[in-house]
N, C-alpha and C. Protein backbone atom coordinates (compact mmCIF):
# COMPACT_ATOMS: atom_id res chain seq x y z
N UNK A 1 0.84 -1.17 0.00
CA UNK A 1 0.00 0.00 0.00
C UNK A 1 0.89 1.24 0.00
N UNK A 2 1.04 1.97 -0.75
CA UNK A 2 1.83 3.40 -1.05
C UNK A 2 0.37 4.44 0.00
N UNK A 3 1.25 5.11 0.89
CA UNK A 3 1.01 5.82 1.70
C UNK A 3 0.81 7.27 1.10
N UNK A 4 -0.16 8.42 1.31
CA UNK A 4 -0.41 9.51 0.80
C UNK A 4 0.72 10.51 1.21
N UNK A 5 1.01 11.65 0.38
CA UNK A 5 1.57 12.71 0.24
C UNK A 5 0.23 14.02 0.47
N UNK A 6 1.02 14.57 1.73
CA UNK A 6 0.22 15.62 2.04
C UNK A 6 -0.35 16.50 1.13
N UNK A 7 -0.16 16.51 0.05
CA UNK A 7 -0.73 17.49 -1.02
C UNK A 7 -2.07 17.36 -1.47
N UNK A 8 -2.08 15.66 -1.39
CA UNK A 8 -3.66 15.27 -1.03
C UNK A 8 -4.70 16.00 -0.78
N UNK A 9 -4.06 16.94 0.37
CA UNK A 9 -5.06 16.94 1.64
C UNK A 9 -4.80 18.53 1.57
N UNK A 10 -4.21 18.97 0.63
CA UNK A 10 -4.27 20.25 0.33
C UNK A 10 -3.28 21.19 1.13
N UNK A 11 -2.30 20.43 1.90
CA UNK A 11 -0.89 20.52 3.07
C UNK A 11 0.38 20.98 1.78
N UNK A 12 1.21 21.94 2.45
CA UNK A 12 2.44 21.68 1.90
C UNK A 12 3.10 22.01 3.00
N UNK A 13 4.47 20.87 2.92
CA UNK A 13 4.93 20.53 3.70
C UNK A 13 5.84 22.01 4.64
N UNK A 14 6.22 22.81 3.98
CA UNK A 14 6.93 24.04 4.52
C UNK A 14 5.95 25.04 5.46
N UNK A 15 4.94 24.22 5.04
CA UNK A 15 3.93 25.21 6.12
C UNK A 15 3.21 24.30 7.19
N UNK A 16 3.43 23.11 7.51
CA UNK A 16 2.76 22.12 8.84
C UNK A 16 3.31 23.09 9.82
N UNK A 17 2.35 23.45 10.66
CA UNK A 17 2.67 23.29 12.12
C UNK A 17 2.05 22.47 12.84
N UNK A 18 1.13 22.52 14.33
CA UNK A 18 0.84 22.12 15.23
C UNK A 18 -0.48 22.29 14.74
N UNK A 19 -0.91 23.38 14.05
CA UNK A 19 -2.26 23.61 14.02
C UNK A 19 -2.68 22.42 12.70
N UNK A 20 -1.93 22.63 11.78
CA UNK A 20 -2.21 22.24 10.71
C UNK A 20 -1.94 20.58 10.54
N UNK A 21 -0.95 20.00 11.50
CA UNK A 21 -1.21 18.85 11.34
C UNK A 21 -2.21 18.35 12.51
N UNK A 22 -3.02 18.87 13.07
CA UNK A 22 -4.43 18.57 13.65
C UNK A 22 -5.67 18.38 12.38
N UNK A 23 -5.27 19.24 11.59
CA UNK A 23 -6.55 19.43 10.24
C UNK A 23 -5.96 18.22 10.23
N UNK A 24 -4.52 17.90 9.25
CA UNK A 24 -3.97 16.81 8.46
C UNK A 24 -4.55 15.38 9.06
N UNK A 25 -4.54 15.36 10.28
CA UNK A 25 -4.64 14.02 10.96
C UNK A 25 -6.29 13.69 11.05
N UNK A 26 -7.17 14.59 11.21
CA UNK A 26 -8.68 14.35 10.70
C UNK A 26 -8.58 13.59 9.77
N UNK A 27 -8.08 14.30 8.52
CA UNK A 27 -8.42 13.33 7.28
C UNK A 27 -7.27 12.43 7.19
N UNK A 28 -6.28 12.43 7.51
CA UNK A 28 -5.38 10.87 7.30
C UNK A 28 -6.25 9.91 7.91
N UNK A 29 -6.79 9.90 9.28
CA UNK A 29 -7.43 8.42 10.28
C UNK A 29 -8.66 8.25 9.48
N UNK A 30 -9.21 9.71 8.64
CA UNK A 30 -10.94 9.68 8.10
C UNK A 30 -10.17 8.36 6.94
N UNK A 31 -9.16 8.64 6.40
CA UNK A 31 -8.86 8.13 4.97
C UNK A 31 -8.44 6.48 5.02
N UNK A 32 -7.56 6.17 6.45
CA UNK A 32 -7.24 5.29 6.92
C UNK A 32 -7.54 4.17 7.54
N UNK A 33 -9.00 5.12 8.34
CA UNK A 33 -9.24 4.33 9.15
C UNK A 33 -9.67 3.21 9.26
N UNK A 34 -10.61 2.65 8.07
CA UNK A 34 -10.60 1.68 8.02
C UNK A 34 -9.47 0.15 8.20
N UNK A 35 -8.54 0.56 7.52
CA UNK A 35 -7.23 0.42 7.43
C UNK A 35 -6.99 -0.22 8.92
N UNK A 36 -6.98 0.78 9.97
CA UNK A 36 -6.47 1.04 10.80
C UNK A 36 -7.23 0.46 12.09
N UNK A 37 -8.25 -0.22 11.41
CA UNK A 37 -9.75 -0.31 12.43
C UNK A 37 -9.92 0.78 13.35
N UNK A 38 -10.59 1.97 12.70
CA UNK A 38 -10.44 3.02 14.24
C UNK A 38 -11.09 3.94 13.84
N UNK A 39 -11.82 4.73 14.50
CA UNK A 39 -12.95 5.94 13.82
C UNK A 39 -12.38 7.00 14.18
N UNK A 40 -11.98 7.80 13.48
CA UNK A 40 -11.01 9.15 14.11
C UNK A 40 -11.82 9.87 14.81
N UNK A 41 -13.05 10.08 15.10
CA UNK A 41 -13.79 10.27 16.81
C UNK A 41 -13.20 9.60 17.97
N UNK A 42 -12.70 9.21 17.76
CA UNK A 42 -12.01 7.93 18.54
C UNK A 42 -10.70 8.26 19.38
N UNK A 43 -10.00 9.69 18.68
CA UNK A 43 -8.66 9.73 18.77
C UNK A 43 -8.46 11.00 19.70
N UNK A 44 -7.39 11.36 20.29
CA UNK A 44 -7.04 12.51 21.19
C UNK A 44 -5.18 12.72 20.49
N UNK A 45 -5.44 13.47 20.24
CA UNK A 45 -3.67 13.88 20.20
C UNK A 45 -2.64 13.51 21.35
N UNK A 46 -1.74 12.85 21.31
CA UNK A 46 -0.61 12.84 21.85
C UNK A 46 0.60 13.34 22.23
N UNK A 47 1.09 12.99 21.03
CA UNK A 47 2.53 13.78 20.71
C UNK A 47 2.39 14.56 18.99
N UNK A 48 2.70 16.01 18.91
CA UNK A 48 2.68 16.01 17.66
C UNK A 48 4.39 17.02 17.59
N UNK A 49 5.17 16.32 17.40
CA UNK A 49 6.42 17.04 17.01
C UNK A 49 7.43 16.90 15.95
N UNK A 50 8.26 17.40 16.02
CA UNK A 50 9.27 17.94 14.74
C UNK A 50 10.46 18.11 14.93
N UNK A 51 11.74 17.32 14.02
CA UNK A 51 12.90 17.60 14.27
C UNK A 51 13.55 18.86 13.52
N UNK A 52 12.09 19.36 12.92
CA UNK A 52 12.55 20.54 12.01
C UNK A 52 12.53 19.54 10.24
N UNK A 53 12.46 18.44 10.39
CA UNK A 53 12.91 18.37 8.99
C UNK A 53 11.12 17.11 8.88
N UNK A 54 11.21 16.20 10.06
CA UNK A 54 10.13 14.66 9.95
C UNK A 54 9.08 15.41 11.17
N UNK A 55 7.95 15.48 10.96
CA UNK A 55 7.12 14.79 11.75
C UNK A 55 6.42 14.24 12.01
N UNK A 56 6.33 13.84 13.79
CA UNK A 56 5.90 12.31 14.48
C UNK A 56 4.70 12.79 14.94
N UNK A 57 3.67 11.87 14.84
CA UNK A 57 2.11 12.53 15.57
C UNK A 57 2.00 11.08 15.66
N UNK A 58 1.43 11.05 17.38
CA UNK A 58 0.78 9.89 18.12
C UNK A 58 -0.36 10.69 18.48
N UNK A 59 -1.30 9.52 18.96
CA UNK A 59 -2.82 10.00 18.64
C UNK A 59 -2.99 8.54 19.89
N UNK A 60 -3.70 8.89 21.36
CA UNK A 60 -4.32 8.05 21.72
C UNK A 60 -5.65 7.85 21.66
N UNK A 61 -5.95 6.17 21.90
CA UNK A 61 -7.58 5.80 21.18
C UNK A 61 -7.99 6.44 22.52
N UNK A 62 -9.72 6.50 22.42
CA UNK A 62 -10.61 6.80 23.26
C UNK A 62 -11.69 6.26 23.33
N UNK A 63 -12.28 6.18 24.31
CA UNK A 63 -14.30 5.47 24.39
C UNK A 63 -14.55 6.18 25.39
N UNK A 64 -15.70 6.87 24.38
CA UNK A 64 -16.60 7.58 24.62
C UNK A 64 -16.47 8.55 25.64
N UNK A 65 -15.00 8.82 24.91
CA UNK A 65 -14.31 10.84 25.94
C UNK A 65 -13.18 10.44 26.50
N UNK A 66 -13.42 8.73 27.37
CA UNK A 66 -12.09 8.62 28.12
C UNK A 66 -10.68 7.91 27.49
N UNK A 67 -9.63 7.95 27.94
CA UNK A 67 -8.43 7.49 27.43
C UNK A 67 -8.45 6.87 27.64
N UNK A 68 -7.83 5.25 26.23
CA UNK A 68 -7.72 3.58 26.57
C UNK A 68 -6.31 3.96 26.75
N UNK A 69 -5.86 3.52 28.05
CA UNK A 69 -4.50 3.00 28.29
C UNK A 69 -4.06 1.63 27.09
N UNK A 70 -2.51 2.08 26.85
CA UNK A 70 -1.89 1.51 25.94
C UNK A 70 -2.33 1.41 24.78
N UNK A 71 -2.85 2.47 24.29
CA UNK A 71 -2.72 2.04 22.33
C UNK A 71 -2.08 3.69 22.07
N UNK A 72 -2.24 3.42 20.93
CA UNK A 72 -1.76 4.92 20.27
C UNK A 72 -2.19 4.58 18.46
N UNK A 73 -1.92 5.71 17.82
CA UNK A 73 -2.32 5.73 16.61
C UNK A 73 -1.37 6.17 15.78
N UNK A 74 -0.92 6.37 14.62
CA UNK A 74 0.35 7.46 14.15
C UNK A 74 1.01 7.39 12.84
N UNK A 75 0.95 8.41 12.67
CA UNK A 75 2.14 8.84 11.35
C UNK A 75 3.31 9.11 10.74
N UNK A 76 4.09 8.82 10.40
CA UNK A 76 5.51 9.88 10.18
C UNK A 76 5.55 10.26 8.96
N UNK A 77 5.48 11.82 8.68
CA UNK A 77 5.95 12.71 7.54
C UNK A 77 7.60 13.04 7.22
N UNK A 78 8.25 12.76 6.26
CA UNK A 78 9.61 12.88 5.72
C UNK A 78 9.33 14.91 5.30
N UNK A 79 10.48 15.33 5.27
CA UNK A 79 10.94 16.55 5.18
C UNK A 79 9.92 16.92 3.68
N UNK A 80 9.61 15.87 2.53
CA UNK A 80 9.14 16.37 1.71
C UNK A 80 7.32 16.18 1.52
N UNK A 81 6.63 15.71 2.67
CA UNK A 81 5.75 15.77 2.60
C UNK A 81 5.08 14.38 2.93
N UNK A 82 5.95 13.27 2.52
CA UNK A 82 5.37 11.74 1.95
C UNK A 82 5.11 11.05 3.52
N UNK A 83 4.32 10.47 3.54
CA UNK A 83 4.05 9.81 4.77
C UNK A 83 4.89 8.30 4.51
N UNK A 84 5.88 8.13 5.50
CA UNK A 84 6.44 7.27 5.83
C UNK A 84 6.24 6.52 6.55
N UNK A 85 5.69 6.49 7.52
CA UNK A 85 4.87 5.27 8.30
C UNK A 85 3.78 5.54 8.68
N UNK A 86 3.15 4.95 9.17
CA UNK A 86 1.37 4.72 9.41
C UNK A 86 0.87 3.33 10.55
N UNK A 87 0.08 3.63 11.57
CA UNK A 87 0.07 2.31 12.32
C UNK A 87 -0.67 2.40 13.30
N UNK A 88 -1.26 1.67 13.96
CA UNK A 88 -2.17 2.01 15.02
C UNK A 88 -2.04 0.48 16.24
N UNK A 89 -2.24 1.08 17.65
CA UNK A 89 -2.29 -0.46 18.60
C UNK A 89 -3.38 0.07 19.34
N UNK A 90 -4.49 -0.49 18.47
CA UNK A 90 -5.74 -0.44 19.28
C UNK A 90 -6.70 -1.43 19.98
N UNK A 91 -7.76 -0.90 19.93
CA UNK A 91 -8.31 -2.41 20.76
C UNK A 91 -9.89 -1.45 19.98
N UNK A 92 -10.39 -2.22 19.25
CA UNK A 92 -11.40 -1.89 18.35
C UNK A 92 -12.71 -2.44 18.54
N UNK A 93 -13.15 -3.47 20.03
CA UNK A 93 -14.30 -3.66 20.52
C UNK A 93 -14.34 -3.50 21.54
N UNK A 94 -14.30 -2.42 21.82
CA UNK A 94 -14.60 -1.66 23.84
C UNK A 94 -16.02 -1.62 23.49
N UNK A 95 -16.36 -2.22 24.80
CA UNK A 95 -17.88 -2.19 25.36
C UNK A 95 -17.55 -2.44 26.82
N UNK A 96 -17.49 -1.24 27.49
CA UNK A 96 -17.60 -1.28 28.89
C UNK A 96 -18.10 0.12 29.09
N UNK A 97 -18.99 -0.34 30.61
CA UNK A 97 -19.84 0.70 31.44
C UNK A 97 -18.54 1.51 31.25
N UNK A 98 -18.81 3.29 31.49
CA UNK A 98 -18.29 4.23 31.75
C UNK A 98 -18.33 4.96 32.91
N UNK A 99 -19.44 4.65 33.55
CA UNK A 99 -20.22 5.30 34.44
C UNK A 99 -19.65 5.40 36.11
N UNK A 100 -18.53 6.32 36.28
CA UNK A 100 -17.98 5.99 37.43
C UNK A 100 -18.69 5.70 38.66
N UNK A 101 -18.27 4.78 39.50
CA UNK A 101 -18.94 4.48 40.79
C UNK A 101 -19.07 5.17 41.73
N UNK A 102 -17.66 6.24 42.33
CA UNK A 102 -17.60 7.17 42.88
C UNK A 102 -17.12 8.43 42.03
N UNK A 103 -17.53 9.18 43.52
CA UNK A 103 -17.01 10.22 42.89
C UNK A 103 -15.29 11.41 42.56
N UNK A 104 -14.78 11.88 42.08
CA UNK A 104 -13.62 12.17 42.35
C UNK A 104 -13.01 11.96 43.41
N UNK A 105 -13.80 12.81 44.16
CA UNK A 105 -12.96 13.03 45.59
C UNK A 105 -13.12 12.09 46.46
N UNK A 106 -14.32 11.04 45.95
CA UNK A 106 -14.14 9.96 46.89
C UNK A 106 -12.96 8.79 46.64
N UNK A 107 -12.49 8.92 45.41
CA UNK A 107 -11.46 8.24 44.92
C UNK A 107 -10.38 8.40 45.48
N UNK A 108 -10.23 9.79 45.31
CA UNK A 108 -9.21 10.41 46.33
C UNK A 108 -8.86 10.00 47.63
N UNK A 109 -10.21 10.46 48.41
CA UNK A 109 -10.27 9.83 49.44
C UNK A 109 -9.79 8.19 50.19
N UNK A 110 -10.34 7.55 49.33
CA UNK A 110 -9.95 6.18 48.97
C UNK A 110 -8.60 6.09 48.96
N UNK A 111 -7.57 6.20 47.90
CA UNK A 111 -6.03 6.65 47.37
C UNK A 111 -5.59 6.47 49.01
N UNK A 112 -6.09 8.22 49.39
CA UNK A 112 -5.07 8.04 50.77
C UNK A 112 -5.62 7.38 51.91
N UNK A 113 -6.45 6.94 52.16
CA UNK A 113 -7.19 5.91 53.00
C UNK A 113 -5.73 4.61 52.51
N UNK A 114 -5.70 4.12 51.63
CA UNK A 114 -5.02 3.41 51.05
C UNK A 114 -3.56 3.21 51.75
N UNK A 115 -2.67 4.68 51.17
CA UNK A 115 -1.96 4.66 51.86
C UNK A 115 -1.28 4.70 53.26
N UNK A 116 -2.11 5.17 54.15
CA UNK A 116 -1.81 4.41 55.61
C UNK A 116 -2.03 6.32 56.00
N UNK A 117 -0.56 5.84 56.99
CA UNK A 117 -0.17 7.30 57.51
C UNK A 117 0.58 8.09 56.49
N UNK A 118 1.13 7.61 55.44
CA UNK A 118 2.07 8.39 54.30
C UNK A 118 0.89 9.69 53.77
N UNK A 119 1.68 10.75 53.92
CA UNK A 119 0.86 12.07 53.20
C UNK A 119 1.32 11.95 52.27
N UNK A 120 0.71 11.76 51.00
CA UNK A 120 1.21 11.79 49.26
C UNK A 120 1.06 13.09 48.83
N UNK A 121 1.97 13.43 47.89
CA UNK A 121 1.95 13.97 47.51
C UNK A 121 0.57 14.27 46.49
N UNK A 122 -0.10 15.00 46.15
CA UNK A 122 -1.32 14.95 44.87
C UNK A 122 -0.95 15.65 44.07
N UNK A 123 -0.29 14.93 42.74
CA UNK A 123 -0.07 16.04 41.46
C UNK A 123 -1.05 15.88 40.50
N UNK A 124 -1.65 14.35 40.44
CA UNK A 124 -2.63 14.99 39.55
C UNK A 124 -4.16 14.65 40.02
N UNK A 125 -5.63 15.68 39.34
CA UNK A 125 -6.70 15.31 40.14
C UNK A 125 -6.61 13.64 39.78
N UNK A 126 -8.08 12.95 40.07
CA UNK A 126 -8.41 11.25 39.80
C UNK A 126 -8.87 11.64 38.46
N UNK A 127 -8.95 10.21 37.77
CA UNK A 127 -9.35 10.40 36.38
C UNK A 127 -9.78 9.02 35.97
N UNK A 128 -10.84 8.89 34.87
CA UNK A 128 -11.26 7.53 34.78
C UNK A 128 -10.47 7.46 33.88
N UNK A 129 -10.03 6.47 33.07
CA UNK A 129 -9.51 5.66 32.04
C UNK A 129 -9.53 4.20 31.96
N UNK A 130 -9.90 3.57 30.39
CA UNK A 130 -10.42 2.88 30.48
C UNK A 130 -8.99 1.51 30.64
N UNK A 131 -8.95 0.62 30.67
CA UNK A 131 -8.04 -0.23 30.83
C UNK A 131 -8.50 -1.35 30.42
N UNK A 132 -8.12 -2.05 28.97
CA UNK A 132 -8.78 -2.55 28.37
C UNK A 132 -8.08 -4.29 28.72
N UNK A 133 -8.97 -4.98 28.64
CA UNK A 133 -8.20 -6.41 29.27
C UNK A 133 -7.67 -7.15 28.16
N UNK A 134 -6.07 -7.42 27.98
CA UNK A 134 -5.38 -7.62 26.81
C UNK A 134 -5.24 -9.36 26.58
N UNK A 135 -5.79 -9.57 25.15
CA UNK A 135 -5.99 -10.89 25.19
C UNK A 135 -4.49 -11.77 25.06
N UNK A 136 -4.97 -12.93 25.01
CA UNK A 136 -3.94 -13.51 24.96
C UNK A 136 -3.57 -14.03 23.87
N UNK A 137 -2.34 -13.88 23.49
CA UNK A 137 -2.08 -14.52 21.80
C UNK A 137 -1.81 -16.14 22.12
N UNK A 138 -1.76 -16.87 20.68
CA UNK A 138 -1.30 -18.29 20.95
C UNK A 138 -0.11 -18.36 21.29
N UNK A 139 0.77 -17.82 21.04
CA UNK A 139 2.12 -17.85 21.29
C UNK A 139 3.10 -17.13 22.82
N UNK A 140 1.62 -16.88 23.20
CA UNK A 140 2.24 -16.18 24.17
C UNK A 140 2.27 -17.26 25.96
N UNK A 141 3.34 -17.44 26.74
CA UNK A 141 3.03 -18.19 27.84
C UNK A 141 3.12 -17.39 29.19
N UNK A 142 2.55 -17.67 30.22
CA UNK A 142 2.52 -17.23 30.98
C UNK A 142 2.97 -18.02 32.51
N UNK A 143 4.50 -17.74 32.70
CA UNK A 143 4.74 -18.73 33.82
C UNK A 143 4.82 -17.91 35.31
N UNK A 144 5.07 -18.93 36.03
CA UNK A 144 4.39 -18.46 37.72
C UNK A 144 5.62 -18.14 37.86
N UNK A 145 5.45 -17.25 39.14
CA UNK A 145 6.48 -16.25 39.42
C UNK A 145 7.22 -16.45 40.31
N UNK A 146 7.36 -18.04 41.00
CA UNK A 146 7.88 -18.59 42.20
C UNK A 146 8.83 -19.31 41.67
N UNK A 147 7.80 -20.46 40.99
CA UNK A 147 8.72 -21.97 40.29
C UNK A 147 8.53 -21.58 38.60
N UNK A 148 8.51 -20.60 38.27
CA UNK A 148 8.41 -20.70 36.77
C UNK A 148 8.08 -21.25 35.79
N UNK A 149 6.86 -22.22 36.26
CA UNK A 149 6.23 -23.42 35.95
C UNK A 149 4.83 -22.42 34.53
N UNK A 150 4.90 -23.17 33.50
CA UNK A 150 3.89 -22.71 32.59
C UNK A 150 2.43 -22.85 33.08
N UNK A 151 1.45 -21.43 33.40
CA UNK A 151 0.42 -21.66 33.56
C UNK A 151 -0.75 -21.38 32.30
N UNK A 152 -0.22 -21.28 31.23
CA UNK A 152 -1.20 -21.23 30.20
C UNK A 152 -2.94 -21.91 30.14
């Protein structure tokens, strides 16, 4: 599969910034996505940067507002425009409740309940995210952590 050249999309390359590869990346995942199994509603920006000559844009997946831990989405543009890589690690049948149980601050609450007498530090507020349960491949084994015995 030969990968698109930003000109496509009505981009030239001496003029991407930050803003413009936000437009760009709408329609690359709209164009891709299939491709890619992934609905670019789907996506939140990541990383979008530049060595001055390539740039790298990661894009994490989402359901329904919140962030799936561990996937990402992404592109790489060469100095002349051409998209050089393309790829996504998603998880493309989330169906889980969203609906938090508590509330922020009871989470919070919870957290340092948790930790004992230790005062933690709090840098960031609580936040849901989804954490998607990662299957298991055939090839993959899973041994115990005592006797190293295969529990597949």
């Amino acid at each position: 599969m030969k990968l698109a050249h930003i000109s496509r999309y009505g981009f030239r390359s001496q003029d991407l910034d930050r803003d413009s590869i936000l437009q760009l990346s709408s329609s690359v995942f709209a164009d891709y996505g299939k491709i890619l199994k992934l609905a670019p509603d789907d996506l939140a920006p990541r990383i979008l940067d530049t060595d001055g000559q390539m740039w790298f844009v990661t894009y994490q997946q989402t359901y329904r507002g919140l962030p799936v831990e561990g996937t990402e989405a992404g592109y790489t543009l060469d100095a002349r425009g051409r998209m050089v890589a393309l790829g996504a690690d998603i998880y493309p049948s989330i169906d889980v409740e969203t609906t938090p149980m508590v509330s922020a601050e009871e989470a919070l609450d919870i957290a340092k309940n948790l930790l004992g007498d230790a005062e933690p530090e709090t840098r960031l507020l609580p936040a849901l995210i989804v954490f998607p349960k990662r299957q298991k491949r055939e090839d993959e084994l899973l041994t115990g952590v005592e006797d190293g015995a295969c529990l597949r």
